[in-house]
C-alpha atoms as a PDB file:
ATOM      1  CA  UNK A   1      48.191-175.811  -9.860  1.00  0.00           C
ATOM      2  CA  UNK A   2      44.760-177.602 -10.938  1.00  0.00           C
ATOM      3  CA  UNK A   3      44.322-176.827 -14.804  1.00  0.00           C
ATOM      4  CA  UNK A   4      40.644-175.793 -15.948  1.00  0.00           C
ATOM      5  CA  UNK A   5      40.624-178.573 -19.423  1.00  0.00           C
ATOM      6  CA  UNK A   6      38.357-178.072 -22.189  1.00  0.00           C
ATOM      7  CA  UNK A   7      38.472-181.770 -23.537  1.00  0.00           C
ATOM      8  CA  UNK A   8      37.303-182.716 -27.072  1.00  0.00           C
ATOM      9  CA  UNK A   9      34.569-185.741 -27.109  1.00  0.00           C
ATOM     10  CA  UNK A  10      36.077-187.921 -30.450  1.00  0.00           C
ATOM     11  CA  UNK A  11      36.600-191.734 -29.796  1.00  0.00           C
ATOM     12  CA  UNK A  12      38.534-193.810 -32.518  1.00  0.00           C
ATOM     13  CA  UNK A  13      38.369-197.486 -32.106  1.00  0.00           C
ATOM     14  CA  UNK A  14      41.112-199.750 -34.247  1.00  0.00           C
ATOM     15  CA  UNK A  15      39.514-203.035 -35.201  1.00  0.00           C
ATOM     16  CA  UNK A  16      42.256-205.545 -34.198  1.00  0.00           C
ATOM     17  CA  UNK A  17      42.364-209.102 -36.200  1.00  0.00           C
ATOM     18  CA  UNK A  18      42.525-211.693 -33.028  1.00  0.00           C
ATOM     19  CA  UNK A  19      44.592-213.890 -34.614  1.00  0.00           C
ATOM     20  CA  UNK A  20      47.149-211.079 -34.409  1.00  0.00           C
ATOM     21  CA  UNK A  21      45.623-208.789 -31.389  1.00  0.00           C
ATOM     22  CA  UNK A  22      48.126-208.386 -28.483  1.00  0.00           C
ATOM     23  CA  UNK A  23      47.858-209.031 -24.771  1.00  0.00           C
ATOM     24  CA  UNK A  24      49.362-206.180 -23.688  1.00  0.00           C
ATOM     25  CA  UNK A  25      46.956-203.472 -22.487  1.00  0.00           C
ATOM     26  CA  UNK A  26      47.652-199.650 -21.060  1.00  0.00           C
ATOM     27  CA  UNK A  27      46.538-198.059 -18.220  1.00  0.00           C
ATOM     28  CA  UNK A  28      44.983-194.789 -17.630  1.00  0.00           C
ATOM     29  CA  UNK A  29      47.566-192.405 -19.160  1.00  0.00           C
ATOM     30  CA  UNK A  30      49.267-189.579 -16.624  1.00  0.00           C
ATOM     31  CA  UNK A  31      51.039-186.372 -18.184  1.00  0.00           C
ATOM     32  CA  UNK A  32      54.274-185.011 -16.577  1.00  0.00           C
ATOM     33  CA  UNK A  33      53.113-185.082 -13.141  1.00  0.00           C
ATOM     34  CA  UNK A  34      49.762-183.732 -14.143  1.00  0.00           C
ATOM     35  CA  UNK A  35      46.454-186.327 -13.884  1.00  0.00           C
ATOM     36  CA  UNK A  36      44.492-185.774 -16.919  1.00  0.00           C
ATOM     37  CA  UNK A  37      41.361-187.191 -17.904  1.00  0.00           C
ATOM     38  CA  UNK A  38      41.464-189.024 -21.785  1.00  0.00           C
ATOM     39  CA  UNK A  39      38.552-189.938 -23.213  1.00  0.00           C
ATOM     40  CA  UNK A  40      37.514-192.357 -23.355  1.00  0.00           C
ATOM     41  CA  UNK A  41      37.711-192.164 -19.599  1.00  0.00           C
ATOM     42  CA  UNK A  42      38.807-196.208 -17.838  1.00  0.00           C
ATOM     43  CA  UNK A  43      41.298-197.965 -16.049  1.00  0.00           C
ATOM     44  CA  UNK A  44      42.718-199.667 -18.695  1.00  0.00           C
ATOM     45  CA  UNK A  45      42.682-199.998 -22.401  1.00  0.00           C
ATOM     46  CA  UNK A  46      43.181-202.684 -24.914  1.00  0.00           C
ATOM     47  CA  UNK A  47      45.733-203.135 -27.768  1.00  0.00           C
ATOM     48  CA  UNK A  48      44.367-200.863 -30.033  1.00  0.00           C
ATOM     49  CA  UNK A  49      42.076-198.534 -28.360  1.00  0.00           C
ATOM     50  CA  UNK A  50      42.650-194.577 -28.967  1.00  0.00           C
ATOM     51  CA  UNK A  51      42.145-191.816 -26.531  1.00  0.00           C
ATOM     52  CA  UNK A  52      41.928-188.330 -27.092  1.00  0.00           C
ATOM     53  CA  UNK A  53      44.184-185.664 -25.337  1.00  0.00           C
ATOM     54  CA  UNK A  54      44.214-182.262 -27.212  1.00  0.00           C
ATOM     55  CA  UNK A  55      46.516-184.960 -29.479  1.00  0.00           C
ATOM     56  CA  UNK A  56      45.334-188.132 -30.635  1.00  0.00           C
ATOM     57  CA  UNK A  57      47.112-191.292 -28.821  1.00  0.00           C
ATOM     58  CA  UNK A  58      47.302-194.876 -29.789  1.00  0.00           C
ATOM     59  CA  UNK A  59      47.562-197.877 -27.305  1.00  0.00           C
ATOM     60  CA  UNK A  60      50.312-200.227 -29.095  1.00  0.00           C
ATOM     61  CA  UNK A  61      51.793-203.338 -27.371  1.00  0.00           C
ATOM     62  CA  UNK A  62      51.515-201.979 -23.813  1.00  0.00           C
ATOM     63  CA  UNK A  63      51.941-198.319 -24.565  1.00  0.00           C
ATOM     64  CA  UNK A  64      51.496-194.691 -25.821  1.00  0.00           C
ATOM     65  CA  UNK A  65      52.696-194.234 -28.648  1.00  0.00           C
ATOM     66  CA  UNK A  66      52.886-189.729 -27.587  1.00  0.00           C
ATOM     67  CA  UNK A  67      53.647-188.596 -24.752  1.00  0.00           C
ATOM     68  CA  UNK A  68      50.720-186.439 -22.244  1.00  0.00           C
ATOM     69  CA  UNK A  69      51.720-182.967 -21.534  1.00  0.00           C
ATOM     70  CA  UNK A  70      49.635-180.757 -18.911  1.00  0.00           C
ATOM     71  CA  UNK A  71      48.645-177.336 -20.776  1.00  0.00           C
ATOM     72  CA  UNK A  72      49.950-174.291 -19.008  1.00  0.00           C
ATOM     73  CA  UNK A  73      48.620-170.842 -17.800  1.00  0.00           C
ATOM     74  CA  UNK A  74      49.427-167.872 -18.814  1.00  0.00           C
ATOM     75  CA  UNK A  75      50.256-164.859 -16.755  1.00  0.00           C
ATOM     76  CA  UNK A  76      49.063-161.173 -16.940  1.00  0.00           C
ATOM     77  CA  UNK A  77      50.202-159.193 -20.477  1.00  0.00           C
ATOM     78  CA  UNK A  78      52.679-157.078 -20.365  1.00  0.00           C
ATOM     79  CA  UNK A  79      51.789-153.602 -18.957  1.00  0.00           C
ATOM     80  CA  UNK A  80      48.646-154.833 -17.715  1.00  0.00           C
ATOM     81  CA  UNK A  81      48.612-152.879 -14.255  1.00  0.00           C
ATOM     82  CA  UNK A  82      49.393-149.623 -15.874  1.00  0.00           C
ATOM     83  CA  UNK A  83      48.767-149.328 -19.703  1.00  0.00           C
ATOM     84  CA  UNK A  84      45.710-151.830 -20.319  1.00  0.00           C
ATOM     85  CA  UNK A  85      42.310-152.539 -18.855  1.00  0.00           C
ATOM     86  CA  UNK A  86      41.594-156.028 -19.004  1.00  0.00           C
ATOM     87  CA  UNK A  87      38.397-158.284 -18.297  1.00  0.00           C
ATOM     88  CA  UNK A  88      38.122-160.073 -16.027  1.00  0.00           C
ATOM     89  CA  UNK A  89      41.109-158.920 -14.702  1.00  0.00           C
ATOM     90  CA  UNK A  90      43.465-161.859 -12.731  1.00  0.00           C
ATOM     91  CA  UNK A  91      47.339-162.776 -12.178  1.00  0.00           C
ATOM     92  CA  UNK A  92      46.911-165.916 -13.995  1.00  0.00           C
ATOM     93  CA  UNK A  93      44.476-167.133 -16.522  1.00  0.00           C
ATOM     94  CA  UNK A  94      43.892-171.391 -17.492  1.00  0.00           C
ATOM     95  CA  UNK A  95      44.360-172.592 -20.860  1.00  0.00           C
ATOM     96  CA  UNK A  96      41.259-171.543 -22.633  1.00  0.00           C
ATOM     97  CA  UNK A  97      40.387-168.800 -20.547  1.00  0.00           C
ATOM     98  CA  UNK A  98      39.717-165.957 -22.884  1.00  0.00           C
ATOM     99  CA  UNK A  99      39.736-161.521 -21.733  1.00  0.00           C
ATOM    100  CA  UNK A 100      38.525-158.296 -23.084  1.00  0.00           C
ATOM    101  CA  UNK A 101      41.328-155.717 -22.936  1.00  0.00           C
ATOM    102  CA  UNK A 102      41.564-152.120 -23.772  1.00  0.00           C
ATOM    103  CA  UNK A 103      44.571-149.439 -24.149  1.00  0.00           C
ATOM    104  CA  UNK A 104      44.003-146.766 -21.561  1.00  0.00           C
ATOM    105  CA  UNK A 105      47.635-144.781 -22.366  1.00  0.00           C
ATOM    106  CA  UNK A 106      50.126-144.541 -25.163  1.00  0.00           C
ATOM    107  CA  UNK A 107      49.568-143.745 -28.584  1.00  0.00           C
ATOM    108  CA  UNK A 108      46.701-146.765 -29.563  1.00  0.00           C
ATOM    109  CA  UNK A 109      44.882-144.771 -26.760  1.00  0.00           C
ATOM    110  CA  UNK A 110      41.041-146.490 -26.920  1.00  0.00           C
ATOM    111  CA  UNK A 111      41.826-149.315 -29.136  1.00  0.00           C
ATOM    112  CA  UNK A 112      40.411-152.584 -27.722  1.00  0.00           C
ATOM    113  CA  UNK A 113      41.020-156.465 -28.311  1.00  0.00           C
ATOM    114  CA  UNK A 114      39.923-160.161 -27.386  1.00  0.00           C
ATOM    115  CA  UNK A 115      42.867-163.253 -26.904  1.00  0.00           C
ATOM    116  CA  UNK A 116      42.389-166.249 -25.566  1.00  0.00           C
ATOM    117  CA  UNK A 117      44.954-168.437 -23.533  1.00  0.00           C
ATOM    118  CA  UNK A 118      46.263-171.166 -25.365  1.00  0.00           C
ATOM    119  CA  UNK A 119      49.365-173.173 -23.864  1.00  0.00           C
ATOM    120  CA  UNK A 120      50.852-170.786 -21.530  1.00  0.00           C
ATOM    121  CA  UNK A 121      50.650-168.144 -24.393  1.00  0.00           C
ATOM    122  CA  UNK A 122      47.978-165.382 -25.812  1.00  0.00           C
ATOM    123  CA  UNK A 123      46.564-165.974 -28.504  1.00  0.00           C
ATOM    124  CA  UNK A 124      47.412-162.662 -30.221  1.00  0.00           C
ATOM    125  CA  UNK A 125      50.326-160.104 -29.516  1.00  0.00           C
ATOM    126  CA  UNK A 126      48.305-157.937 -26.894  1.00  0.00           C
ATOM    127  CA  UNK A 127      50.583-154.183 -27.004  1.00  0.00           C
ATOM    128  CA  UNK A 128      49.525-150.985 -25.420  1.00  0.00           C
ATOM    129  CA  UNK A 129      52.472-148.692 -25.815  1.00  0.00           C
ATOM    130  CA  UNK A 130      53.670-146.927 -23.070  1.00  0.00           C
ATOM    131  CA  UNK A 131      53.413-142.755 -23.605  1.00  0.00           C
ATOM    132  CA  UNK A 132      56.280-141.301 -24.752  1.00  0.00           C
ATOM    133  CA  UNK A 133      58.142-138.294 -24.420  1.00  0.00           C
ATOM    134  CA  UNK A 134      57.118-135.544 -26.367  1.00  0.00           C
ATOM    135  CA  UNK A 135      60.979-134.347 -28.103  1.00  0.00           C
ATOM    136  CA  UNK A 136      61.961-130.433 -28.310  1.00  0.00           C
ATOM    137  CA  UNK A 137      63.871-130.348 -31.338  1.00  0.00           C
ATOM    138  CA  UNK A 138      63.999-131.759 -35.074  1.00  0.00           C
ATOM    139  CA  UNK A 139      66.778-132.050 -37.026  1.00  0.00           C
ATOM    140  CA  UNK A 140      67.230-130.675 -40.917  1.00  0.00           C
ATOM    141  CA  UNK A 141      64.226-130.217 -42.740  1.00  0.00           C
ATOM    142  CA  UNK A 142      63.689-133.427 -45.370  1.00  0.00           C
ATOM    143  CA  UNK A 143      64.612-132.458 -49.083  1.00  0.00           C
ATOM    144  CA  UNK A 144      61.958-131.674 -51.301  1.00  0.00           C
ATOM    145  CA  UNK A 145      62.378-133.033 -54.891  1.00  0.00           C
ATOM    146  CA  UNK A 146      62.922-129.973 -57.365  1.00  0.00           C
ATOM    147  CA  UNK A 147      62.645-127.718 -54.524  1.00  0.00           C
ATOM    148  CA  UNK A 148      64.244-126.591 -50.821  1.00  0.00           C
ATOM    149  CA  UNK A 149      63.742-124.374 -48.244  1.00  0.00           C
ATOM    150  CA  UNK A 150      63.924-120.750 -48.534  1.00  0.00           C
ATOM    151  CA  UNK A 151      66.989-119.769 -46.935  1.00  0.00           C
ATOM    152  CA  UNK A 152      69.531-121.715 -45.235  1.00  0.00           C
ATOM    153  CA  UNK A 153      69.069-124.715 -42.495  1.00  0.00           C
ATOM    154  CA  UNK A 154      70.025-125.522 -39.792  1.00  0.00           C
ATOM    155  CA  UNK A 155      71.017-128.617 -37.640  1.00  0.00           C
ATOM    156  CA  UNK A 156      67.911-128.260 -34.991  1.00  0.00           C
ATOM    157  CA  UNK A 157      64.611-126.716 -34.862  1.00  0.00           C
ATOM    158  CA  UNK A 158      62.430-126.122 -31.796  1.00  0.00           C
ATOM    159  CA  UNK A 159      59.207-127.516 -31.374  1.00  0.00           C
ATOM    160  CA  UNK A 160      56.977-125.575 -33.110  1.00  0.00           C
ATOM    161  CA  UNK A 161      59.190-123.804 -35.710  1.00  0.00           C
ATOM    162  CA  UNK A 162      58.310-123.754 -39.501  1.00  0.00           C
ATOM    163  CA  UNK A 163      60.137-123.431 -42.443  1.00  0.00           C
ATOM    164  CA  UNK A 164      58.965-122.500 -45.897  1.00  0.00           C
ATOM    165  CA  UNK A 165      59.833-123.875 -49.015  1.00  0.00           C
ATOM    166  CA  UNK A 166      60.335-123.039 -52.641  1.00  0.00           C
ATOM    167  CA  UNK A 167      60.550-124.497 -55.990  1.00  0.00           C
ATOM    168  CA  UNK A 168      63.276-124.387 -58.836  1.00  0.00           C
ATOM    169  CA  UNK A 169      62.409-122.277 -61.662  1.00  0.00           C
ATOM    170  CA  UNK A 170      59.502-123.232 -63.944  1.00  0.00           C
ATOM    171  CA  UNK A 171      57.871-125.685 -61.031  1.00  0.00           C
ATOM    172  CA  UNK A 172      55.096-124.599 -59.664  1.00  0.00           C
ATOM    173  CA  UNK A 173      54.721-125.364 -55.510  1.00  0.00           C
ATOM    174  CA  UNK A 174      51.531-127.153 -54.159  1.00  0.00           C
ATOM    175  CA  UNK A 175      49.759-126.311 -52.426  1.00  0.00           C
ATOM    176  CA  UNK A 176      51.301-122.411 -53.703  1.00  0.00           C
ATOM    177  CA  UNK A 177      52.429-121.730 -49.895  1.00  0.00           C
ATOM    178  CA  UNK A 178      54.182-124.947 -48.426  1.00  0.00           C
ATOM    179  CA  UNK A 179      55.833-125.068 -44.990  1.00  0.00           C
ATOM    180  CA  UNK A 180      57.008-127.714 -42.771  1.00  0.00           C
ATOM    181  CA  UNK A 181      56.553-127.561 -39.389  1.00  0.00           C
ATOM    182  CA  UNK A 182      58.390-129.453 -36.421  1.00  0.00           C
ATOM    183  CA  UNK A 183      56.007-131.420 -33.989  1.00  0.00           C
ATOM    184  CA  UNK A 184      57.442-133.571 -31.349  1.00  0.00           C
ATOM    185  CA  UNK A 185      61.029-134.443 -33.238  1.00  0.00           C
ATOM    186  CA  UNK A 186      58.671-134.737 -36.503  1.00  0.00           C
ATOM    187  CA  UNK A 187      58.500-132.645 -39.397  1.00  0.00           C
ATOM    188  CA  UNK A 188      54.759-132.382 -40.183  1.00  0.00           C
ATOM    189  CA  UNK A 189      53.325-130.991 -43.884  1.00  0.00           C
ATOM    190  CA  UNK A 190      53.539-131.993 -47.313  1.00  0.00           C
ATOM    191  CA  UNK A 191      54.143-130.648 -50.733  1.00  0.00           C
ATOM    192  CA  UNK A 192      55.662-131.020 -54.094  1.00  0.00           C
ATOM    193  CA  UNK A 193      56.767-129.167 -57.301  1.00  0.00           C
ATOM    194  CA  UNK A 194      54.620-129.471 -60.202  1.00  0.00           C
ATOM    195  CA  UNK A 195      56.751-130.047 -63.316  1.00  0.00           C
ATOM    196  CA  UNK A 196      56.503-127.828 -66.118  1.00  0.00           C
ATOM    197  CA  UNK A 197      56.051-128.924 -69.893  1.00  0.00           C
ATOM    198  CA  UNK A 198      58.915-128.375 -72.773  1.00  0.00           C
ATOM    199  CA  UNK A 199      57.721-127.881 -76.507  1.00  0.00           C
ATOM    200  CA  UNK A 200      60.257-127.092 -79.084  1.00  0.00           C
ATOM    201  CA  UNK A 201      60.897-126.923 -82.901  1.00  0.00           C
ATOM    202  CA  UNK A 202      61.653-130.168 -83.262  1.00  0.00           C
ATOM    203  CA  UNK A 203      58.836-132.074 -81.405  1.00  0.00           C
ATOM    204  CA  UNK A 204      56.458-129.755 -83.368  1.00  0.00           C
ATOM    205  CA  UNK A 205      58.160-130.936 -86.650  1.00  0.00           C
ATOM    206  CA  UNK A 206      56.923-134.515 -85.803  1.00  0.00           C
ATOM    207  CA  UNK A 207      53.292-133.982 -85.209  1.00  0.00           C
ATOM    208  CA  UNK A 208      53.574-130.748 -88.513  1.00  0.00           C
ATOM    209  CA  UNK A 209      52.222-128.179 -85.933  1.00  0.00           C
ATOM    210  CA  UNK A 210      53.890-124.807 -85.071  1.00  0.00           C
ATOM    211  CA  UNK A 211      53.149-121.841 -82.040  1.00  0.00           C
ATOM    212  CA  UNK A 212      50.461-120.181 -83.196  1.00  0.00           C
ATOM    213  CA  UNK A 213      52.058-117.170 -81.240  1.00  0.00           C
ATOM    214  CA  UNK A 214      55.727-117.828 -82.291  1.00  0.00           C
ATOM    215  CA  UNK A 215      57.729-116.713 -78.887  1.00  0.00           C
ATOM    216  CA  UNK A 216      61.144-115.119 -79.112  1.00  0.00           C
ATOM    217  CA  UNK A 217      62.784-118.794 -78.310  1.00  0.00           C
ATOM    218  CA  UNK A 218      62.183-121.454 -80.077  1.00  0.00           C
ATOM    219  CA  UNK A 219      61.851-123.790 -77.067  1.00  0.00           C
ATOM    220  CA  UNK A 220      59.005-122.984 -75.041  1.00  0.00           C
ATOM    221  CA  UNK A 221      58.401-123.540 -70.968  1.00  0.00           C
ATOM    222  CA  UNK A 222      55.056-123.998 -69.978  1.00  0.00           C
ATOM    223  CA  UNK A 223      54.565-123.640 -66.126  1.00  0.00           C
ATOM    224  CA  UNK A 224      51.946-126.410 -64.640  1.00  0.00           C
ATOM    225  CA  UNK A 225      48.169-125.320 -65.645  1.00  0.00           C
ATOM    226  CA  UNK A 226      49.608-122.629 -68.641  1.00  0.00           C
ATOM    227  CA  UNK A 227      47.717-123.584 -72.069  1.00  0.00           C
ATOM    228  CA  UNK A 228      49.711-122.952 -75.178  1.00  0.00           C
ATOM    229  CA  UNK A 229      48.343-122.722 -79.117  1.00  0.00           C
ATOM    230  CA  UNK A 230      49.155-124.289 -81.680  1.00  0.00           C
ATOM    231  CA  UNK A 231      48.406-124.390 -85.822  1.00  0.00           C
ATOM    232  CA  UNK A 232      49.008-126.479 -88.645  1.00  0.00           C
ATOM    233  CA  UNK A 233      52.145-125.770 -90.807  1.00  0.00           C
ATOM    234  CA  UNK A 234      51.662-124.718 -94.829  1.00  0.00           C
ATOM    235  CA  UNK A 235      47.868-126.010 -96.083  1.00  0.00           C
ATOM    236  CA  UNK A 236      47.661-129.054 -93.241  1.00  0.00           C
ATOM    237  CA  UNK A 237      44.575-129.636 -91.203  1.00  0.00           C
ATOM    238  CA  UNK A 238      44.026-131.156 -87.900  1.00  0.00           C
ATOM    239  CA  UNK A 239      44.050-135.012 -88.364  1.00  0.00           C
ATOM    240  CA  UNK A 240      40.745-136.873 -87.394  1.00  0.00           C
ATOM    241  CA  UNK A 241      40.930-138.144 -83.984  1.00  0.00           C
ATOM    242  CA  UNK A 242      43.782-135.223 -83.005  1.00  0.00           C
ATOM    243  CA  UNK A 243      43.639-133.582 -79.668  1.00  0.00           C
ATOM    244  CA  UNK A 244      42.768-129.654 -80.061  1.00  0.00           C
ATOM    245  CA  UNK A 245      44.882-126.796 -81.018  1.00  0.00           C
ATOM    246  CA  UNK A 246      45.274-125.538 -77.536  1.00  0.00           C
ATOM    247  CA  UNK A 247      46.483-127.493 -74.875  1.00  0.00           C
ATOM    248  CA  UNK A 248      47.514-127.695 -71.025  1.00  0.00           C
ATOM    249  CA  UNK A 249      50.645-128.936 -69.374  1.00  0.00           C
ATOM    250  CA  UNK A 250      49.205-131.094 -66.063  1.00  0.00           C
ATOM    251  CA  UNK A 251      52.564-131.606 -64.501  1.00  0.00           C
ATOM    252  CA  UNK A 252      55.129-131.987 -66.925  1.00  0.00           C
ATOM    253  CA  UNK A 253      52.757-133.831 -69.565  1.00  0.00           C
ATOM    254  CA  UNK A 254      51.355-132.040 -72.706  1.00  0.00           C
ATOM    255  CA  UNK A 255      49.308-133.915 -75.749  1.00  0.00           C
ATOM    256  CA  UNK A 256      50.089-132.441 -78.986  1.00  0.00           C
ATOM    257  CA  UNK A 257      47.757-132.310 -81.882  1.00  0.00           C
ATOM    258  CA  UNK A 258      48.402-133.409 -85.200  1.00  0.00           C
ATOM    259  CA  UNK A 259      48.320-132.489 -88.789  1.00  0.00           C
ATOM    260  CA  UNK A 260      48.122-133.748 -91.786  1.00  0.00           C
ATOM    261  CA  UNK A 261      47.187-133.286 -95.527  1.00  0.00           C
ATOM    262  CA  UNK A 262      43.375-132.970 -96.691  1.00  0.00           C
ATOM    263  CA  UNK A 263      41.593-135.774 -97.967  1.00  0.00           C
ATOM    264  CA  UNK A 264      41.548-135.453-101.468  1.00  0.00           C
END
């Protein structure tokens, strides 16, 4: 097969001292039973000289010091006839030939590329999935992390089936009605359970606050988004730079204020 070469124009010449210069001299270098053209293009070359080849070579007492390889094709990418548009479109391209190509099936549907030939491979990984088989059923529903489903489960689910789920007590589910539902073998949705925030006797001791509205138990739970008041114990007052007297839980985190004594 004749190769289409793309040669690179850079000429080194080795000044030899004569006293020491060879008289051996190369011919015009041949590649594994390919003809290629070095350049500097002659019929022979002295002791010394350097010729170009993709590689660099060097002429030394009567011969190359690398051997010439021919550069190879490459054939058609995989999946070319049915999954991938390519331009131009051929069985085999030349080293340095480069194509347009474009997904026409599978699930990178529309997505398009460039790759260039470079010995005997692409230059790139050029993949256009094949389309695959939508599947019927999905199996258990995946856990959700302070939470499950409501009711029991089961080992499949048809396409298309939901189930709901629910949060232990105190969490709070978002977004507030959560299902899962199966899509082609894939259980599509998301959620979570807020966490809720504990205050109790002792953590109020540390900052000398108490519940404004003293509950029944001394250990409160406040659901995600509940606000809860507090006030200083005995003659306190809110130290400077304390967060208010009422605050939120956000998901398991509350910031209590602080008190502390009056300046005198």
């Amino acid at each position: 097969m004749k190769l289409s070469l793309t040669l690179l124009c850079l000429v080194v010449w080795v000044n030899v001292d004569a006293s020491s210069a060879q008289t051996e001299y190369c011919g015009k270098p041949e590649g594994e039973g390919r003809r290629m053209l070095p350049i500097p293009d002659r019929e022979r070359y002295e002791n010394g000289d350097q010729v170009e080849y993709g590689c660099l070579a060097t002429c030394k007492n009567g011969e190359w010091d690398k051997t010439f390889k021919g550069k190879d094709s490459c054939s058609k990418p995989e999946g070319a006839d049915t999954r991938m548009l390519l331009i131009p479109d051929r069985e085999r391209y030349e080293n340095g030939d480069k194509i347009d190509y474009g997904c026409l099936s599978g699930p990178n549907t529309g997505s398009r590329g460039k790759a260039t030939c470079k010995n005997g491979e692409w230059s790139k990984t050029i993949e256009c999935q094949a389309q695959t088989e939508p599947k019927d059923f999905c199996g258990p529903p995946p856990h959700l992390m302070n939470g499950d489903t409501n009711g029991g489960n089961r080992e499949r689910y048809r396409n298309g089936e939901s189930v709901q789920y629910v949060c232990q007590n105190y969490y709070i589910l978002d977004p507030p009605s959560a299902y899962k539902t199966c899509r082609d073998g894939i259980w599509i949705g998301s959620m979570t359970c807020l966490k809720p925030c504990t205050v109790d006797e002792e953590l109020m001791n540390t900052q000398n606050i108490q519940f404004k509205y003293p509950p029944e138990d001394q250990k409160v739970y406040a659901t995600h988004g509940d606000h809860i008041t507090f006030k200083c114990t005995g003659h306190l007052r809110l130290s400077p730079g304390s967060v208010d007297l009422r605050q939120q839980c956000i998901n398991g985190v509350m910031i209590l204020p602080h008190c502390q004594y009056p300046c005198q």
